[in-house]
Protein backbone atom coordinates (compact mmCIF):
# COMPACT_ATOMS: atom_id res chain seq x y z
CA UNK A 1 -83.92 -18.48 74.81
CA UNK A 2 -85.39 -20.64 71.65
CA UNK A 3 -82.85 -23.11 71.58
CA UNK A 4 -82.42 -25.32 74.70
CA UNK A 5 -79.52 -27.23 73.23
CA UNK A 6 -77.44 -24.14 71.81
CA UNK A 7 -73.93 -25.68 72.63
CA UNK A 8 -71.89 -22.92 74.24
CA UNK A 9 -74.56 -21.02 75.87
CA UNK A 10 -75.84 -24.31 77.73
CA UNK A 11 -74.38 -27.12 78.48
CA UNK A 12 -73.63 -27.41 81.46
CA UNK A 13 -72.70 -25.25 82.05
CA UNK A 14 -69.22 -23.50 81.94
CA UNK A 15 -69.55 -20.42 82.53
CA UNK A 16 -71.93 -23.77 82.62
CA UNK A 17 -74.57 -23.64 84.86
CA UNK A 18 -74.40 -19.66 84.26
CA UNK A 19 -76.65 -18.21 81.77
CA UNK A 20 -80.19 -19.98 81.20
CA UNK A 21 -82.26 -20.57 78.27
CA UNK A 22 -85.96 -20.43 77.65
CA UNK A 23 -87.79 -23.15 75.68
CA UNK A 24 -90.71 -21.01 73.90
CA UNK A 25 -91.85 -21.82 70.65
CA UNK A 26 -89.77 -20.36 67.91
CA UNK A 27 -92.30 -18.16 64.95
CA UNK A 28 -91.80 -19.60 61.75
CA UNK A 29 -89.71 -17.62 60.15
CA UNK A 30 -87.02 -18.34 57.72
CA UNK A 31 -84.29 -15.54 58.64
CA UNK A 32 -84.77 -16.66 62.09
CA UNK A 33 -84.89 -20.54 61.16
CA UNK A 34 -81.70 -20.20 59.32
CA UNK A 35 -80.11 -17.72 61.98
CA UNK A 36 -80.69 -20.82 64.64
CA UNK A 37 -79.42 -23.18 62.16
CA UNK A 38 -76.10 -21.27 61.66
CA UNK A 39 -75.98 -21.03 65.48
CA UNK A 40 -76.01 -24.55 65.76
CA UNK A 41 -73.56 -25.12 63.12
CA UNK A 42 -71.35 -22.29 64.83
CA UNK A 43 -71.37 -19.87 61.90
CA UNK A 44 -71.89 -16.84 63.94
CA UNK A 45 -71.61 -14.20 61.05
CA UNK A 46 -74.13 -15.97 59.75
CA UNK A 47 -76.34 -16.55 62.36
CA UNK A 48 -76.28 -12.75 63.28
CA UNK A 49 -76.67 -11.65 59.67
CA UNK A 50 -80.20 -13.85 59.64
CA UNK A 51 -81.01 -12.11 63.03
CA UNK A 52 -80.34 -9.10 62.11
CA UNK A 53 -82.59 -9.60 58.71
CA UNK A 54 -85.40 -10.75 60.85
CA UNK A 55 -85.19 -8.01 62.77
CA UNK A 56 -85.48 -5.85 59.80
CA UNK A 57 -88.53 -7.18 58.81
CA UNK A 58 -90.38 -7.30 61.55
CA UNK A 59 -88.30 -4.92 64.32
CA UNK A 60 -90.13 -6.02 67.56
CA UNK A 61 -89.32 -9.00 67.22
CA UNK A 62 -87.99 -10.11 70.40
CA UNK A 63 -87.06 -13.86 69.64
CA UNK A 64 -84.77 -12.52 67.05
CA UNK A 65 -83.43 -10.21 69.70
CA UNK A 66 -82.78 -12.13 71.84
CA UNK A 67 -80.94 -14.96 70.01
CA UNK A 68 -79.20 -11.81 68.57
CA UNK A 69 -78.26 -11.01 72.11
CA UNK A 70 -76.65 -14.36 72.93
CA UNK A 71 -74.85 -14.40 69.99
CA UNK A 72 -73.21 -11.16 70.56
CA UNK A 73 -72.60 -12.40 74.47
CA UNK A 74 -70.97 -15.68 73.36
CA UNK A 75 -68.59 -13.76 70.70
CA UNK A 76 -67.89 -11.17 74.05
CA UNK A 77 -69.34 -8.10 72.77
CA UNK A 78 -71.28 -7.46 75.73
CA UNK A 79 -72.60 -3.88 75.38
CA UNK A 80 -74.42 -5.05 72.02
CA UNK A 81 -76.20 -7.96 73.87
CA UNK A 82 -76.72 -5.58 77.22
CA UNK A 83 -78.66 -3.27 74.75
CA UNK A 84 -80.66 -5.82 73.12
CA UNK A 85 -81.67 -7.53 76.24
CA UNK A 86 -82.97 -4.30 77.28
CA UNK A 87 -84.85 -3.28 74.13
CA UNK A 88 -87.16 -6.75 74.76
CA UNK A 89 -87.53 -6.09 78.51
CA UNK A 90 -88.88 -3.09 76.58
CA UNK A 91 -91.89 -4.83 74.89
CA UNK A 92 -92.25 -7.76 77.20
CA UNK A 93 -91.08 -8.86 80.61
CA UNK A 94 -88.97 -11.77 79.67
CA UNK A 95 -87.02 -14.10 82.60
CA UNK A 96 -83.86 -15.40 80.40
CA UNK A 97 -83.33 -11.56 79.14
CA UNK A 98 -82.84 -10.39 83.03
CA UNK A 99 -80.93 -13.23 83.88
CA UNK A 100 -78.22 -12.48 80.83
CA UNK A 101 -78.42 -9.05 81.75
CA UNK A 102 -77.49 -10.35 85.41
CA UNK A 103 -74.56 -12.38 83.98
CA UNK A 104 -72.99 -9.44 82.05
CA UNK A 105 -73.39 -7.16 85.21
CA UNK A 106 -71.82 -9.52 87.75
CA UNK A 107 -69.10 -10.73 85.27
CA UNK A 108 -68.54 -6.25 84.96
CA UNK A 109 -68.19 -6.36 88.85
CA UNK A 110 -71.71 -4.70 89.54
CA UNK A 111 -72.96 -6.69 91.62
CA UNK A 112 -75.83 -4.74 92.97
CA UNK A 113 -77.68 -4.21 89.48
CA UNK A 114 -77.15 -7.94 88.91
CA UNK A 115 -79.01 -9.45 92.23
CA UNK A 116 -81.08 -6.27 91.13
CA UNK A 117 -82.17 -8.04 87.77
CA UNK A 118 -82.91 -11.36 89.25
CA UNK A 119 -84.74 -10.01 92.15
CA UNK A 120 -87.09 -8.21 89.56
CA UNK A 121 -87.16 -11.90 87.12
CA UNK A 122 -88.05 -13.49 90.74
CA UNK A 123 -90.58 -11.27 91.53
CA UNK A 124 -91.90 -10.98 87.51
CA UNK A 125 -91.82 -14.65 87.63
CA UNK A 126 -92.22 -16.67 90.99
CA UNK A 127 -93.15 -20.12 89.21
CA UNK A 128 -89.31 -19.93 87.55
CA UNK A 129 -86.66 -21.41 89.74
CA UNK A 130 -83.82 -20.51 87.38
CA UNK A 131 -83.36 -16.74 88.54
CA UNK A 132 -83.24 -18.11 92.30
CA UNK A 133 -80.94 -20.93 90.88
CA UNK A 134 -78.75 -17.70 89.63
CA UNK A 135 -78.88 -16.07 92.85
CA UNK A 136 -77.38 -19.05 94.31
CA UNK A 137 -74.82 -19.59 92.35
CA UNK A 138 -73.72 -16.08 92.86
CA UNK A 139 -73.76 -16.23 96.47
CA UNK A 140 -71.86 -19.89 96.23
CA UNK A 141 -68.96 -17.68 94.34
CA UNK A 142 -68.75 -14.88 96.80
CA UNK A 143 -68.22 -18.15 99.16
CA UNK A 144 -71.42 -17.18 100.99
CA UNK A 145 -72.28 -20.71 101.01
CA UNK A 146 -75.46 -20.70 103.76
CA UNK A 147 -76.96 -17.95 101.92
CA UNK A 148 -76.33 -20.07 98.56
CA UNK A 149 -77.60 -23.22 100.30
CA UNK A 150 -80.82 -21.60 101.39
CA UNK A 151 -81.60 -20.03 97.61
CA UNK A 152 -80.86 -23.64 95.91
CA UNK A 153 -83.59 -25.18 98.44
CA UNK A 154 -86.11 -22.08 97.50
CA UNK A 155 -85.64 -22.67 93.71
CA UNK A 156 -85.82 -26.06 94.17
CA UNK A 157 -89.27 -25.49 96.35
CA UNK A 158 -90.55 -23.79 93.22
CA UNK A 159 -89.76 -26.60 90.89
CA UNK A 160 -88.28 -30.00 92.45
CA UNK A 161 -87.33 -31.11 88.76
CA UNK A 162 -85.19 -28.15 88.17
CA UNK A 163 -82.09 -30.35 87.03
CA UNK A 164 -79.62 -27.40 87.18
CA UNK A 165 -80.49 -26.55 90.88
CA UNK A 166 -79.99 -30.10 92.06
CA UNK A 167 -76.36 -30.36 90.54
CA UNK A 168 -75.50 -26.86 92.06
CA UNK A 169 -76.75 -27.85 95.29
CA UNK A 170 -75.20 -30.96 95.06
CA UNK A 171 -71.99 -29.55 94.45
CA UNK A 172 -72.10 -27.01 97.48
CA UNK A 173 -72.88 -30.04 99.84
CA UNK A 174 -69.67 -31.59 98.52
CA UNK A 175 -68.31 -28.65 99.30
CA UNK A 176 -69.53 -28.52 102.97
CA UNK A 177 -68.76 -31.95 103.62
CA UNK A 178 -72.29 -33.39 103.34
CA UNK A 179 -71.24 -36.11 101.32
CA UNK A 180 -74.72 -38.12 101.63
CA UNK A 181 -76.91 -35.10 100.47
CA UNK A 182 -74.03 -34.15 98.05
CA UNK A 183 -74.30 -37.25 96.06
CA UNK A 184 -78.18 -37.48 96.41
CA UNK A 185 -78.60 -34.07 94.47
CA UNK A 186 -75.65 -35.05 91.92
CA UNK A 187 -77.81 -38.47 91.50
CA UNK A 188 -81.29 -36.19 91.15
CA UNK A 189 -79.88 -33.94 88.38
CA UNK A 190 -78.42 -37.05 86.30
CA UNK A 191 -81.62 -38.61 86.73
CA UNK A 192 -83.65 -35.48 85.41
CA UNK A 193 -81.27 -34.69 82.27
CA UNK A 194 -79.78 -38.03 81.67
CA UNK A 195 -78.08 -36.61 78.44
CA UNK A 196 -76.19 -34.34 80.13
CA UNK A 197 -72.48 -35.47 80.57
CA UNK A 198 -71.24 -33.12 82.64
CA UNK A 199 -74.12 -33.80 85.11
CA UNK A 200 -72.75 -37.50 85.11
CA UNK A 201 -68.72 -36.56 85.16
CA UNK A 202 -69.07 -34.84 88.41
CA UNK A 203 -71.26 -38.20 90.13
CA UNK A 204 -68.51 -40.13 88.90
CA UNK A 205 -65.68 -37.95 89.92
CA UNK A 206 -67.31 -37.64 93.38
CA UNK A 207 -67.73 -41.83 93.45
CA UNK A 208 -64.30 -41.87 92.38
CA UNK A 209 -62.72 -39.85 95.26
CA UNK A 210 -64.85 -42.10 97.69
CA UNK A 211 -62.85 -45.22 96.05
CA UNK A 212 -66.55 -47.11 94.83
CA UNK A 213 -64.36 -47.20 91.64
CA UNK A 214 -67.03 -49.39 89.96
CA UNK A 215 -69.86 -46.86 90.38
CA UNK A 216 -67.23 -44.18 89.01
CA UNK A 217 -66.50 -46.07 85.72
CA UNK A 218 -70.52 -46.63 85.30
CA UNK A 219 -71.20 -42.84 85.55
CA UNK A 220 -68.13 -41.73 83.09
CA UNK A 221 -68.56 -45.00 80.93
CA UNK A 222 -72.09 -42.85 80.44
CA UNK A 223 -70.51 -39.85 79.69
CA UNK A 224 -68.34 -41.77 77.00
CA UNK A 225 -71.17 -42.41 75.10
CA UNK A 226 -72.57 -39.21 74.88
CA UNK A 227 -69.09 -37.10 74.41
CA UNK A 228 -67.60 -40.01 72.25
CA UNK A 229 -64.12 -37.19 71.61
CA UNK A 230 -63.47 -36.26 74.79
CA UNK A 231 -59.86 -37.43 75.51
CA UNK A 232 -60.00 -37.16 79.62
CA UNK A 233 -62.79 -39.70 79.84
CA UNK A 234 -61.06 -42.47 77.96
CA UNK A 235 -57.84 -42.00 79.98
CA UNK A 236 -59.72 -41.44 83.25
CA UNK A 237 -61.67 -45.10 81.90
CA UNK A 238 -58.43 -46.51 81.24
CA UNK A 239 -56.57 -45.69 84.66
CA UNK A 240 -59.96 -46.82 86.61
CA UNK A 241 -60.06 -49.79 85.01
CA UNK A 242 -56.62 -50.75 85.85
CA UNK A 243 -56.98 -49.74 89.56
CA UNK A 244 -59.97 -52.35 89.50
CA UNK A 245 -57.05 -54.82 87.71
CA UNK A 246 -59.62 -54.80 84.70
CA UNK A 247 -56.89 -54.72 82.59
CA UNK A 248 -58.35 -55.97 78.72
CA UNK A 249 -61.45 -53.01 79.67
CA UNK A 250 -58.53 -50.77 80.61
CA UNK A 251 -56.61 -51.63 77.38
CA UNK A 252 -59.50 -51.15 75.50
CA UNK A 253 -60.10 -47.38 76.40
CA UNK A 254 -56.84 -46.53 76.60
CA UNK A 255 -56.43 -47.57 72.88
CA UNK A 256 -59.84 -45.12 72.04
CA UNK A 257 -58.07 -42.41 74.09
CA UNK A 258 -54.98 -42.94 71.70
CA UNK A 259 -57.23 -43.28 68.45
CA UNK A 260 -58.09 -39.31 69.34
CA UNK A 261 -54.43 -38.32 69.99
CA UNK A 262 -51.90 -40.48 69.15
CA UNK A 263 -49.17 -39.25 70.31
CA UNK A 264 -50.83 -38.66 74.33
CA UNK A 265 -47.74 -39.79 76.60
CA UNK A 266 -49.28 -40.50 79.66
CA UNK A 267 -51.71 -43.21 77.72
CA UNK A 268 -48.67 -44.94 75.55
CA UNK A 269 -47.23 -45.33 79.22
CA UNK A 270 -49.97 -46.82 81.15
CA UNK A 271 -50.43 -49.34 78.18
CA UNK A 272 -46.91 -50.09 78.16
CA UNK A 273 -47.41 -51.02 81.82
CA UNK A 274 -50.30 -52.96 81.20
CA UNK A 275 -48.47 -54.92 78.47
CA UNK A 276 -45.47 -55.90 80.95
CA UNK A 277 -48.06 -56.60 84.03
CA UNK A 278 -49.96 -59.24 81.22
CA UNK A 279 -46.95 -60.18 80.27
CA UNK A 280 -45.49 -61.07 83.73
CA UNK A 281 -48.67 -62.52 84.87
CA UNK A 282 -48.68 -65.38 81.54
CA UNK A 283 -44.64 -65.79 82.38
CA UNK A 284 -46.00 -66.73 85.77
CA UNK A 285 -48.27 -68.63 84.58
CA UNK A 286 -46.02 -70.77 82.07
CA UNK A 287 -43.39 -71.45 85.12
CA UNK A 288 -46.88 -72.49 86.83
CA UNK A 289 -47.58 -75.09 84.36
CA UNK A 290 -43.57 -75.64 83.85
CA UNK A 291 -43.65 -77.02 87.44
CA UNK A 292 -46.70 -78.83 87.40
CA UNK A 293 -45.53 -81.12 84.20
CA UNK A 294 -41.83 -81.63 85.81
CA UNK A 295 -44.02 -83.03 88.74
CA UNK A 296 -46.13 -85.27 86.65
CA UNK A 297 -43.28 -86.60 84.88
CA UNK A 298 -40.73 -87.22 87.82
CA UNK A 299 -42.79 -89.16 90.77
């Protein structure tokens, strides 16, 4: 695809980690510019009507198709994309177009024409790990987890820096109980795509389950910074924090938790309980003192 950073087709990854995009140079164009621009901005009528003029101006061309595609997949309106993913296979062999394609079929329950489209992108295009990435990820779902493990390792033996492939991988070994190798790929990817949050919210949550608490709040303290409105990471923050008795750090993102919804429950409690452990601990403390000045006064 053009836009590496489109914000529902890539991040991560929901359906992340599902559909890829390509990074080729967009033409200069200004119904295209302004179609990626309204993309971007989420103004998808928009965006399509731009396409769609590009497109009328110059009809093969297949950036504008294809950006017209994932549109039309994003809004669900599959058939429309499915057609205009085949009309650029039509002019040019193109990876990301078969690996949509693959995503529309398998999400359809046709399996065999999608591992049929990225067998043909794998064999079109044997320097790409991201169609073997794909196969992977389908096998992982089917719960055919060797056969998953084994296409991970092959698109990572076409491109050790393939980010996406590392946090799959890294995932299934969780899943198989290979903690050590687990946490090594999870490490790999965050290392490769440093800006990607979700790529750090899984290290941490992994870290987290294997009590290193501190290396948990270090990977989603990372996160924070990138996804500054995300509710869950302030709250997840917040109730690390206080398992580490970090309390004033705990208080501190439990209030930013509360200054993006107010009204949370869960948060006003665990500050409440904050407030009365603080407050017990300087009571304490007083009697402490209390005790100590009795003492000094009566010999």
């Amino acid at each position: 695809m053009i836009k590496i950073n489109l914000s529902n087709i890539c991040g991560v990854l929901a359906a992340m980690f599902f559909f890829g995009c390509a990074n080729n140079p967009a033409p200069i164009e200004s119904h295209f510019n302004k179609g990626v621009e309204h993309y971007d901005e989420q103004d998808y009528a928009a965006a399509i009507e731009e396409y769609q003029w590009a497109l009328r101006n110059k009809p093969d061309n297949t950036f504008a198709m294809y950006n017209l595609a994932v549109v039309y997949q994003d809004l669900g309106k599959t058939e429309s994309a499915e057609k205009l993913y085949q009309d650029v296979l039509k002019i040019t062999e193109d990876t990301f177009s078969r690996i949509n394609l693959a995503g529309i079929f398998y999400s359809r329950g046709d399996q065999d024409e999608a591992y049929q489209q990225l067998e043909t992108a794998t064999n079109k295009n044997p320097d790409s790990a991201h169609p073997l990435s794909i196969l992977g990820e389908f096998k992982e779902r089917e719960g055919k987890l060797a056969e998953a493990e084994q296409k991970y390792l092959k698109a990572l033996s076409v491109d050790s820096r393939h980010a996406l492939t590392h946090h799959r991988l890294g995932r299934l070994y969780l899943k198989r109980e290979k903690y050590a190798q687990g946490i090594e790929h999870l490490k790999q990817a965050s290392i490769l795509e440093e800006e990607n949050p979700v790529y750090l919210q899984t290290l941490a949550a992994e870290y987290e389950r294997t009590g290193d608490y501190i290396e948990a709040i270090n990977y989603f303290e990372r996160a924070s910074v990138l996804q500054p409105d995300q509710l869950e990471t302030y709250v997840k923050l917040g109730d690390l924090y206080k398992k580490k008795t970090m309390f004033q750090q705990a208080l501190s993102r439990y209030w930013s938790a509360l200054s993006l919804k107010n009204d949370d429950p869960y948060t006003h409690r665990s500050v409440l309980e904050i407030y009365k452990i603080l407050a017990e601990r300087e009571k304490e403390q007083l009697e402490t003192l209390e005790g100590q000045s009795s003492f000094a006064h009566n010999p």
